[in-house]
Protein backbone atom coordinates (compact mmCIF):
# COMPACT_ATOMS: atom_id res chain seq x y z
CA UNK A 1 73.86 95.21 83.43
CA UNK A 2 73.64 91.28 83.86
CA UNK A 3 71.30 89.48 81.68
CA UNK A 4 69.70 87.85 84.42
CA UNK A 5 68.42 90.76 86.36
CA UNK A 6 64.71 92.15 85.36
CA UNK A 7 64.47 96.07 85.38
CA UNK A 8 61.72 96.80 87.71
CA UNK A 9 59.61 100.27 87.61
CA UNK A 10 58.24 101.95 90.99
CA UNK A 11 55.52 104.17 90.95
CA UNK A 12 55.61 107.34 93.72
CA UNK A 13 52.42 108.95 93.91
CA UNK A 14 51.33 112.02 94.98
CA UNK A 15 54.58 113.11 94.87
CA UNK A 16 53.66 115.74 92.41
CA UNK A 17 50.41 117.10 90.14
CA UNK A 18 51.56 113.88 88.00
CA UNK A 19 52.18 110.05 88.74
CA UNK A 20 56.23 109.79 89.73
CA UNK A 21 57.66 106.97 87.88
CA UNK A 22 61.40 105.37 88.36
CA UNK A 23 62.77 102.36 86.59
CA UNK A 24 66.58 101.56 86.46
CA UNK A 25 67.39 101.29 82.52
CA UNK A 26 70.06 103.74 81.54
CA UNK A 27 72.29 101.87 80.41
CA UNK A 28 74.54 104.65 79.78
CA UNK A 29 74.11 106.21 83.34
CA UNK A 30 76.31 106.03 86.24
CA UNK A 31 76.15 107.04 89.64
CA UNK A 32 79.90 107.38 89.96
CA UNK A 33 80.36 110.19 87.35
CA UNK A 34 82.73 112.44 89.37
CA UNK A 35 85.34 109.12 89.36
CA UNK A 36 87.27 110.42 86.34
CA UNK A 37 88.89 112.65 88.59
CA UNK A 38 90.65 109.06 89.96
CA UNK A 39 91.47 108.68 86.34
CA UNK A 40 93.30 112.01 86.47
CA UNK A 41 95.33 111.31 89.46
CA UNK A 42 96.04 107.97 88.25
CA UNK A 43 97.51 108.85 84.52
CA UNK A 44 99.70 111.91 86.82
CA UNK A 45 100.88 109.16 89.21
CA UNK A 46 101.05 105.97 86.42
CA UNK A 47 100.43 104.29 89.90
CA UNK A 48 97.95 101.31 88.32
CA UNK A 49 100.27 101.30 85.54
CA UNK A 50 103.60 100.84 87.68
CA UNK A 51 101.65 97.90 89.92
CA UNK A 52 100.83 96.25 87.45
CA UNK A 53 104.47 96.01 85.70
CA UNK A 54 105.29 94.29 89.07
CA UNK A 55 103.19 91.21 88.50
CA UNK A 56 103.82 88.23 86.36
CA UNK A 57 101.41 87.21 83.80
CA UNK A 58 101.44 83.26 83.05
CA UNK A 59 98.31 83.19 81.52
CA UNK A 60 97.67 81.92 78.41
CA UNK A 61 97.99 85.21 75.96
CA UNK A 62 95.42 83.54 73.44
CA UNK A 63 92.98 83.42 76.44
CA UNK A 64 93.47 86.53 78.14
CA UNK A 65 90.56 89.29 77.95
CA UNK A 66 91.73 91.66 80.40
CA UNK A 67 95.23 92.76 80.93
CA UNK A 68 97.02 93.06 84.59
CA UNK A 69 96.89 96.30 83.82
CA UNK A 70 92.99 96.58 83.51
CA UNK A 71 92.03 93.84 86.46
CA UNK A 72 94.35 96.31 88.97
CA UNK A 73 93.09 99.63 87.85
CA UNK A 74 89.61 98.12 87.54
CA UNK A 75 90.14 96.94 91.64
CA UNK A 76 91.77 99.76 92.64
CA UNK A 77 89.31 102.22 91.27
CA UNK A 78 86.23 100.68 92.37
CA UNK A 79 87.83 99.90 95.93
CA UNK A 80 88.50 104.25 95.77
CA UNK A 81 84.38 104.47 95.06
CA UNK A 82 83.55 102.44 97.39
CA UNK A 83 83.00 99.13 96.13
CA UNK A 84 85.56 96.86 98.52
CA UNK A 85 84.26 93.84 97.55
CA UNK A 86 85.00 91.80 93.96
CA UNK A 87 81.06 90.81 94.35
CA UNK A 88 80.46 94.20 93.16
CA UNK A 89 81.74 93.51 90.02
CA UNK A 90 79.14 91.86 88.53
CA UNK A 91 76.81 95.04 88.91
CA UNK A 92 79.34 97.31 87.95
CA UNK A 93 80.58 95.29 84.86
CA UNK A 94 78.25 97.42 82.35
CA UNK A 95 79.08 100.82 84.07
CA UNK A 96 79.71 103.30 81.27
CA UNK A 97 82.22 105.23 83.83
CA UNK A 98 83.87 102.22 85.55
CA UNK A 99 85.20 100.93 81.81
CA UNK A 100 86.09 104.58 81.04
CA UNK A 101 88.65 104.53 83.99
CA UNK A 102 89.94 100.82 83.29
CA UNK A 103 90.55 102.11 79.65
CA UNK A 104 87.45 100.68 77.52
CA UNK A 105 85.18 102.93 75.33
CA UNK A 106 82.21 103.64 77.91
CA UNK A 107 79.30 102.46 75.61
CA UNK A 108 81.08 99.92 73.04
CA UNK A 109 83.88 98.66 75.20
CA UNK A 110 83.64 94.94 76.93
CA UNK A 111 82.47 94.29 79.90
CA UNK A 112 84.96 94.32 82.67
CA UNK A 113 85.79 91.31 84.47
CA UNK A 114 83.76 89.13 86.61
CA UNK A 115 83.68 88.26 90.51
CA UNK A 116 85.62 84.87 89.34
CA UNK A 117 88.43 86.50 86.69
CA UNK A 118 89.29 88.67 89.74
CA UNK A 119 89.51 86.49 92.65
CA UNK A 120 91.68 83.74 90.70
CA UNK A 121 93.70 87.19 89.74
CA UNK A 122 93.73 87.82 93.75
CA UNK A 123 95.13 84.27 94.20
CA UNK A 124 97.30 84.43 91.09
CA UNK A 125 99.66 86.69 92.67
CA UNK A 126 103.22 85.39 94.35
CA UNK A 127 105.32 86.33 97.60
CA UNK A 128 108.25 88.18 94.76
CA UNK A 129 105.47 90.29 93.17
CA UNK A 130 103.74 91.52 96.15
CA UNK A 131 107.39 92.49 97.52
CA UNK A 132 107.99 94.53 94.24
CA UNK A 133 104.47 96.41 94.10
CA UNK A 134 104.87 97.37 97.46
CA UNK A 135 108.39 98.92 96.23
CA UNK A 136 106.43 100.36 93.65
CA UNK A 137 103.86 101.53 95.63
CA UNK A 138 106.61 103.86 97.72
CA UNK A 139 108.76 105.13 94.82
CA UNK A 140 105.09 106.96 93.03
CA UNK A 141 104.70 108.02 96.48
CA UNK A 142 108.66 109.74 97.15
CA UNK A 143 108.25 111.05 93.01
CA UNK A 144 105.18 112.43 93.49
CA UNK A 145 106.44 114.95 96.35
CA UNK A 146 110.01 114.96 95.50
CA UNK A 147 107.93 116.75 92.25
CA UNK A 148 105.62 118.93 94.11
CA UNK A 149 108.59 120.34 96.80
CA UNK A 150 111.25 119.95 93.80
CA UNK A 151 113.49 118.28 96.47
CA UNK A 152 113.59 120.78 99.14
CA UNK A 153 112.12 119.22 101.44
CA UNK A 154 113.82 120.37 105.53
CA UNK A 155 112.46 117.65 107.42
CA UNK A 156 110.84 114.37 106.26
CA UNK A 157 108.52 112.43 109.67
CA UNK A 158 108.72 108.63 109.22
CA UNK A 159 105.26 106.82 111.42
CA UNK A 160 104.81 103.39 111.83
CA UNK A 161 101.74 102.19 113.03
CA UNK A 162 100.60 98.71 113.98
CA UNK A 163 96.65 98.33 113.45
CA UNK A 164 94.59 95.23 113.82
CA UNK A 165 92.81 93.67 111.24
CA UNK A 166 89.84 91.33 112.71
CA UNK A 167 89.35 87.96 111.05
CA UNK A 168 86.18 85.89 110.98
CA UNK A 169 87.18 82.51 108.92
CA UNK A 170 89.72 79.94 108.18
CA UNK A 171 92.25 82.58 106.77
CA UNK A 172 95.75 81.76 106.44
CA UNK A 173 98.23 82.90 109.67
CA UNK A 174 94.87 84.32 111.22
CA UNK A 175 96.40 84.51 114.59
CA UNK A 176 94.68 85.07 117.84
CA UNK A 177 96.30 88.46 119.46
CA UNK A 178 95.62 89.12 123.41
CA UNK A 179 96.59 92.65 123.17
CA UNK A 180 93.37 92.79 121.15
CA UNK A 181 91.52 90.30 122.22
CA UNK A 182 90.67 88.60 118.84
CA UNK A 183 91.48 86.82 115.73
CA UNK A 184 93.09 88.74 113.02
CA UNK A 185 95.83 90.27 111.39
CA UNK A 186 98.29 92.42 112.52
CA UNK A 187 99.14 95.29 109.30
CA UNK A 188 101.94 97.99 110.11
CA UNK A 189 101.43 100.72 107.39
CA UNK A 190 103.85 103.75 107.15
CA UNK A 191 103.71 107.55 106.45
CA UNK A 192 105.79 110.56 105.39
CA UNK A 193 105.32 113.75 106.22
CA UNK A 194 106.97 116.93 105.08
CA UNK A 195 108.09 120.01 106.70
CA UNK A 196 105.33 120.99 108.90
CA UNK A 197 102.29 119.90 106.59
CA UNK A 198 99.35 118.22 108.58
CA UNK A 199 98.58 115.84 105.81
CA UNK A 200 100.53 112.35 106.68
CA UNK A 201 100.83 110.46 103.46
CA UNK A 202 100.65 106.44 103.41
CA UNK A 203 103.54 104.84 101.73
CA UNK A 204 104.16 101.19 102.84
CA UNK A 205 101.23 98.49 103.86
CA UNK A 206 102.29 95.01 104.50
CA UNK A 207 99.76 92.73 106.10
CA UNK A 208 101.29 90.18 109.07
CA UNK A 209 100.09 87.31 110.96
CA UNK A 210 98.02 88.23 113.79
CA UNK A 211 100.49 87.67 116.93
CA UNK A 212 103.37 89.48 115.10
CA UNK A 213 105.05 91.38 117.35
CA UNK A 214 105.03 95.13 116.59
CA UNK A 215 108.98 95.47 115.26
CA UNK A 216 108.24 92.29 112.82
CA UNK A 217 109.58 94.13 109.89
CA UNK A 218 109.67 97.76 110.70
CA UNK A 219 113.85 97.98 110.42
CA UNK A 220 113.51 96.73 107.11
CA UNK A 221 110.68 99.12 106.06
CA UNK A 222 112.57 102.18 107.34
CA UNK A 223 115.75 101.06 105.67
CA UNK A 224 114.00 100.68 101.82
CA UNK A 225 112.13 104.39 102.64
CA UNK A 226 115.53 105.91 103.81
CA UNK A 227 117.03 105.37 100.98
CA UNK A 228 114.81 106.54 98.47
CA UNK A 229 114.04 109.72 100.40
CA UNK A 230 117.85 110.41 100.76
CA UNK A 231 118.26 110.38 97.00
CA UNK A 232 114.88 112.37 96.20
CA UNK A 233 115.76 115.07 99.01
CA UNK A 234 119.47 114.94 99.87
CA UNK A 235 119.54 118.08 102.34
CA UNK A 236 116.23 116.73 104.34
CA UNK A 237 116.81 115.34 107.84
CA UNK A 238 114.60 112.50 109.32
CA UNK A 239 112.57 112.15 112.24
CA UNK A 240 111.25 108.88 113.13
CA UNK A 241 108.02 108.16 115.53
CA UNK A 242 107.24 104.57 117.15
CA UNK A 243 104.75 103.31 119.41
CA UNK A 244 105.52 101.58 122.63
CA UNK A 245 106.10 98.11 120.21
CA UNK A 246 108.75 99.29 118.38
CA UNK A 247 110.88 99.56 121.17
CA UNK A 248 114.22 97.14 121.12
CA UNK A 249 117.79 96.92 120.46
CA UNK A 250 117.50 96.31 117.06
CA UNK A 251 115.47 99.18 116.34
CA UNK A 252 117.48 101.44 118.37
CA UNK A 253 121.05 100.35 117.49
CA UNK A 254 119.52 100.92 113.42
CA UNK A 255 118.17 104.41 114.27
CA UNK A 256 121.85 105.10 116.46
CA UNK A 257 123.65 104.75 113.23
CA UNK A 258 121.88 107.45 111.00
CA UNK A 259 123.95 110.32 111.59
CA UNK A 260 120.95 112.65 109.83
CA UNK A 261 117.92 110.77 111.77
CA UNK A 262 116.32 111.68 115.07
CA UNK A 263 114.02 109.42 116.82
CA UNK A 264 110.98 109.21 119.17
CA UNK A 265 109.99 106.06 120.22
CA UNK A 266 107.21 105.15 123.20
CA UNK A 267 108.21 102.51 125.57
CA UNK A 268 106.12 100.58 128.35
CA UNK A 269 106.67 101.17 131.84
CA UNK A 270 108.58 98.77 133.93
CA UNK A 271 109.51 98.63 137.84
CA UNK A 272 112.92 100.41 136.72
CA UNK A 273 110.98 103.24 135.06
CA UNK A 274 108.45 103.57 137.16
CA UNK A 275 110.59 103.47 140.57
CA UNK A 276 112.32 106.90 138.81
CA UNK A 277 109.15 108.52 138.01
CA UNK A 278 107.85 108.32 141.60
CA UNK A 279 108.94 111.86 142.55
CA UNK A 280 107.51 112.99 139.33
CA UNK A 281 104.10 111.51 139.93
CA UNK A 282 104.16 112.56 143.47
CA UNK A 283 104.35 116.35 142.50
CA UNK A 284 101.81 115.33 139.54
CA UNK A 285 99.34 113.85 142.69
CA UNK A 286 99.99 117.37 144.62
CA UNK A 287 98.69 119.70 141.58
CA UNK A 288 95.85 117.38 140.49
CA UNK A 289 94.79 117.74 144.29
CA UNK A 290 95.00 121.02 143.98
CA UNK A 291 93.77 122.11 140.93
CA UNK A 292 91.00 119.04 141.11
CA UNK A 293 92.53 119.12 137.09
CA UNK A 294 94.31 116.32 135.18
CA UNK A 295 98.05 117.48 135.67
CA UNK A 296 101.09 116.12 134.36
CA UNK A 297 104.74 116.64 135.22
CA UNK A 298 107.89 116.33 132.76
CA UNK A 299 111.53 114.59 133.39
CA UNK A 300 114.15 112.45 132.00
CA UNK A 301 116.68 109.91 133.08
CA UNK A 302 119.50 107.50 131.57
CA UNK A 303 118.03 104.13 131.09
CA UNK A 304 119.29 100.54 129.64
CA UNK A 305 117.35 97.54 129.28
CA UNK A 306 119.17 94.95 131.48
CA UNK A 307 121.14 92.63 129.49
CA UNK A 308 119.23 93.86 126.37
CA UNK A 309 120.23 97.34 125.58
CA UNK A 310 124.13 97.96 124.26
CA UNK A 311 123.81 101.82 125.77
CA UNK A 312 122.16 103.99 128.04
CA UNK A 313 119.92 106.35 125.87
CA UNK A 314 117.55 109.26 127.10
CA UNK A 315 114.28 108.67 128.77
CA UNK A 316 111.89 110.98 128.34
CA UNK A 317 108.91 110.59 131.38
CA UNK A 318 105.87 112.54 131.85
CA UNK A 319 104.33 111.77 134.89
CA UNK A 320 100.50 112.56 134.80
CA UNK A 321 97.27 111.85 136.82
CA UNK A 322 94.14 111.98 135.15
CA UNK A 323 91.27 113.68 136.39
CA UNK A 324 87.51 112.62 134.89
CA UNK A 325 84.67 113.96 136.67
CA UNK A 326 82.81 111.07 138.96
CA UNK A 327 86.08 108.86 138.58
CA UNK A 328 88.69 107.84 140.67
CA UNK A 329 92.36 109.57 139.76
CA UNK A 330 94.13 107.68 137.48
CA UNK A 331 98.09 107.98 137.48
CA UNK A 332 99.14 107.48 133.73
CA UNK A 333 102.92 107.71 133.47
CA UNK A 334 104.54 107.43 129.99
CA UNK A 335 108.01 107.01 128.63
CA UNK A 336 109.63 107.89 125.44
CA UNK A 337 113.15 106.75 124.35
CA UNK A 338 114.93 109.83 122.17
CA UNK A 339 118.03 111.17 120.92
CA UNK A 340 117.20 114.67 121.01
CA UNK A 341 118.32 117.23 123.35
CA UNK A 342 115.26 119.63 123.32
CA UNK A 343 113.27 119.65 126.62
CA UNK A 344 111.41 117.04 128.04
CA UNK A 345 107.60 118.90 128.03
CA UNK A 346 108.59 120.00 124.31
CA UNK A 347 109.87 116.78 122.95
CA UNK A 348 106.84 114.84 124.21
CA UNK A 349 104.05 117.68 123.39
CA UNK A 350 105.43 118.97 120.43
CA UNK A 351 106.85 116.36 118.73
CA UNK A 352 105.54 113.14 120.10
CA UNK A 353 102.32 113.67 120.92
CA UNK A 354 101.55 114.56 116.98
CA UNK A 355 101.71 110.76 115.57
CA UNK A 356 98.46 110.48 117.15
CA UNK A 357 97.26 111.98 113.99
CA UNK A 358 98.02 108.61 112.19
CA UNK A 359 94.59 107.09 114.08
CA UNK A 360 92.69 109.34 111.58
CA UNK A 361 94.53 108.83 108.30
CA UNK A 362 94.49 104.53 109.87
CA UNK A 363 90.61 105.29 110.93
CA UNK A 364 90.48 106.17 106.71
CA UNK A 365 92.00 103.02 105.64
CA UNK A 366 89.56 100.70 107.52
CA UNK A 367 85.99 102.51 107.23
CA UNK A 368 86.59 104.88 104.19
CA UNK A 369 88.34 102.19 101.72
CA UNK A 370 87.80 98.72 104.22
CA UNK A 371 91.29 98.06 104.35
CA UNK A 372 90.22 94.82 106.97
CA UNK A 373 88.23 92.96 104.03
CA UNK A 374 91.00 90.46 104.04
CA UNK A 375 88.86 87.10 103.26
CA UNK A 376 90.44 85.49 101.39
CA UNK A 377 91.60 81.93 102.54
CA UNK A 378 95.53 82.85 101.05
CA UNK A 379 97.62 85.24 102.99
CA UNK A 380 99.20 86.29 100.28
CA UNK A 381 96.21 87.23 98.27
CA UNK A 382 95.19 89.28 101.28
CA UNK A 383 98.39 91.15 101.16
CA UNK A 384 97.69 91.88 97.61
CA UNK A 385 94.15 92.90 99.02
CA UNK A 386 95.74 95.22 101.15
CA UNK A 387 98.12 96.47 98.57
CA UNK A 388 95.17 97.36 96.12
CA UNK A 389 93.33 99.74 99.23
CA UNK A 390 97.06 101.49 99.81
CA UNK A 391 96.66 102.81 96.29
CA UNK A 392 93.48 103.46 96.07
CA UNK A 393 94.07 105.61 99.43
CA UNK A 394 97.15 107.17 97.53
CA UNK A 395 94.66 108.33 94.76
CA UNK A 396 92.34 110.17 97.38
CA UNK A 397 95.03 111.57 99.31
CA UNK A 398 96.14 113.26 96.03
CA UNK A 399 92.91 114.47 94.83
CA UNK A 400 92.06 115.85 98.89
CA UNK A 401 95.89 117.77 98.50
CA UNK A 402 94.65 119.27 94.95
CA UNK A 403 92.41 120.43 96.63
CA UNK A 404 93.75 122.96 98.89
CA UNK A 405 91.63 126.22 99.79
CA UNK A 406 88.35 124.57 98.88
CA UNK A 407 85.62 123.16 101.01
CA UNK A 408 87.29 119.36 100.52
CA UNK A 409 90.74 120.37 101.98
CA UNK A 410 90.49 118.88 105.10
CA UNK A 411 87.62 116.08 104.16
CA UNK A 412 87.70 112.61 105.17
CA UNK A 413 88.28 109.99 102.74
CA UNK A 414 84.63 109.07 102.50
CA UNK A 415 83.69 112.63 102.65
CA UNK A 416 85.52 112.93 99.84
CA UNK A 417 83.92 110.03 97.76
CA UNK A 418 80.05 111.64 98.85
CA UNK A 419 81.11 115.07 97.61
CA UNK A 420 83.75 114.80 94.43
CA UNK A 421 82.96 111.19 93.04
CA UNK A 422 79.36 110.13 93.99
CA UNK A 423 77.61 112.18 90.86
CA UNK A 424 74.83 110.85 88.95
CA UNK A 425 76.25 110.85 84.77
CA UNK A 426 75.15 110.03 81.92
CA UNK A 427 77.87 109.39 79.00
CA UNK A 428 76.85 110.65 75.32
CA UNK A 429 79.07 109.14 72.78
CA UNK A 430 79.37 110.97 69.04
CA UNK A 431 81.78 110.23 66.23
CA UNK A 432 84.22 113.14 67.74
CA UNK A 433 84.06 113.21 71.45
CA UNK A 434 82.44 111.69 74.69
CA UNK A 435 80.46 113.72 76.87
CA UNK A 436 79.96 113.12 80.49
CA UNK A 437 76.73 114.84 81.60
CA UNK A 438 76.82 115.80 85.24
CA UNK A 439 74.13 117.62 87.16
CA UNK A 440 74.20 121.43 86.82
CA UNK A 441 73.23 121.42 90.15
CA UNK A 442 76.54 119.82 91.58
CA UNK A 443 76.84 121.66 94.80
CA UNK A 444 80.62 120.90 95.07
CA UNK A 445 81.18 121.85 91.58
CA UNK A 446 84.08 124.91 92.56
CA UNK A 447 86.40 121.96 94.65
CA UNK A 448 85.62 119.66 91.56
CA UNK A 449 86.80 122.03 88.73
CA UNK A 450 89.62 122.80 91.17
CA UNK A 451 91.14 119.35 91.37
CA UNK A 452 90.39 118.58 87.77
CA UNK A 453 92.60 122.17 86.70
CA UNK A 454 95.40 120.72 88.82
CA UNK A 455 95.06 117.20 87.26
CA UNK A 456 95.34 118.63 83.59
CA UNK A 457 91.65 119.15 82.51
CA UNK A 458 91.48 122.21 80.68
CA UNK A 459 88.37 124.45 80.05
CA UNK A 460 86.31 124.68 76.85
């Protein structure tokens, strides 16, 4: 606890038959008892570990007090409990549990480092090293399931997703956006998932400038994941889902030449497209008239950007009115470029219709780890900001899949935090062994002792 801060003791009564006193001065308490479990995952994953071995270190070694290795885990693991901010440091800097997962005895250990040690480490870190964490950052991601489906994976779903990242200072390439109406940034982050799993799990997060178009980057970030998935499962096939960005020559004439890759990518309407739909959305006008329901109708044609495309490729259009109750019908049609040759209504509902999913797993990234606190005058130290939440959201997507058939299977990332990590501790330290002292009355205690078998823990 900082020196300067004066413990202060309330009194509560008639809150029982005697006076109810509370003063903060444990200083071997924590309130974030349940985060060894984010130790766990981490040692399984070495994913702190392998970060850090991406940066370069040109501080002076007689000067250093904390290693790379301890200011990233120390970020990362208090960005996973909920402390986004490096101005939490300085109340956290005592915390018995905190040093335990950086690697420091909980009660003798130093203090961790300061609000100022880690934003100069923020702004320490270069273009080259951010490039090779965020490799990094997908090969623990490919091991860690190439491990848990030993390689046997059937199908492998690629999603990109743009998502924008609102800015309110001077921040470096803080660009205005008119799709969204605002300052900001403009991330794409990436997903895998396997076979027909529901979980989609984050593998690539790289921070743009805010009027990036959507494709800035994306061939490049499907290229790097292709390969490494090829080598970890070499009898999966690949199915890739855009947005309406995405769409472009360059994109398609990449996703053309993977013999083993199929591809469905959204694409705006234009007077082309929509003159072909008209029959479509005529029928779709007839049935919403008669049914007074939102209806939608399913079709396809041979379509080539003029002067753009190199080939005709499959459109995919559902032509749809929508129906609200008070409201005017709306016609809605939608297009969707793909090489596949199921049907129309199946390709689109089946298939393409499922990346929505990413808004919830995206929905995680900003309000259950605050992905957007990017400010930070340096781009680059923003990217690294960025970086730091992908991991940390790599860390609770593991400990939500170890726990499968409990009550946390399906919990949100901050759900997650409330019920597994938030537990009040107090740390006992003897001459053989520490003892973490959590509350017998833990009311998730089955999903805890579930995810801390899987991790290694063993029972004594």
């Amino acid at each position: 606890m900082p020196k300067d801060i004066t413990t202060q003791c309330w009194l509560f009564p008639g809150f029982s038959r005697k006076p109810v006193s509370v003063a903060f001065d444990d200083p071997l308490g924590s309130s974030d008892g349940g985060g060894l479990l984010l130790k766990a995952a981490d040692r399984r994953l070495r994913l702190t570990e392998r970060l850090a071995d991406c940066l370069t270190d040109k501080r002076d070694g007689n000067r250093v007090n904390h290693e790379m290795v301890e200011l990233v885990t120390q970020r990362v693991m208090a960005i996973a409990l909920g402390y986004a901010d490096g101005n939490d440091a300085a109340r956290l800097a005592e915390d018995p549990i905190h040093k335990m997962l950086v690697g420091r005895d909980p009660v003798m250990g130093e203090t961790l480092a300061s609000q100022p040690t880690l934003s100069r480490f923020e702004n320490s870190v270069g273009r080259k090293d951010l490039y090779r964490m965020g490799e990094a950052l997908a090969d623990v991601v490919v091991e860690r399931h190439q491990k848990r489906l030993r390689g046997r994976a059937r199908q492998i779903t690629i999603d990109l997703d743009p998502t924008d990242d609102p800015t309110h200072g001077a921040q470096q390439l803080a660009l205005f956006n008119g799709h969204y109406d605002t300052w900001c940034y403009l991330p794409v982050v990436g997903f895998l998932t396997f076979n027909n799993e529901t979980e989609q799990h984050l593998f690539s997060a790289v921070l743009r400038p805010g009027n990036a178009p959507a494709k800035l980057g994306a061939v490049g970030i499907l290229r790097r994941i292709l390969i490494r998935l090829r080598a970890a499962f070499p009898k999966a096939r690949f199915l890739v889902r855009l947005d309406g960005g995405f769409a472009s020559e360059e994109m398609f004439g990449f996703l053309d030449a993977e013999d083993d890759l199929q591809y469905v990518v959204a694409m705006a309407k234009n007077a082309v497209l929509d003159r072909r739909a008209r029959k479509m959305m005529g029928r779709a006008r007839r049935l919403s008239r008669q049914s007074k329901k939102t209806e939608n109708v399913f079709g396809e044609t041979r379509y080539a950007a003029k002067k753009k495309w190199s080939r005709r490729r499959r459109v995919i259009i559902k032509a749809e009115v929508v129906r609200h109750p008070g409201r005017t019908p709306k016609n809605n049609p939608r297009f969707v470029v793909t090489n596949m040759t199921q049907t129309a209504r199946w390709i689109y509902k089946t298939v393409y219709c499922h990346r929505g999913e990413i808004e919830n797993r995206i929905k995680e990234l900003h309000h259950g780890l605050e992905m957007d606190r990017t400010s930070c005058s340096s781009f680059w130290a923003n990217q690294f900001r960025v970086l730091l939440t992908a991991a940390a959201y790599v860390l609770m997507q593991d400990l939500r899949l170890r726990a499968a058939r409990t009550s946390c299977a399906k919990a949100q990332v901050w759900t997650l935090r409330d019920r597994l990590l938030k537990v009040g501790a107090r740390v006992v330290e003897s001459v053989r062994r520490i003892v973490i002292h959590l509350p017998t009355s833990f009311p998730h205690l089955r999903a805890w002792n579930a995810i801390a078998r899987g991790l290694g823990a063993v029972a004594t």
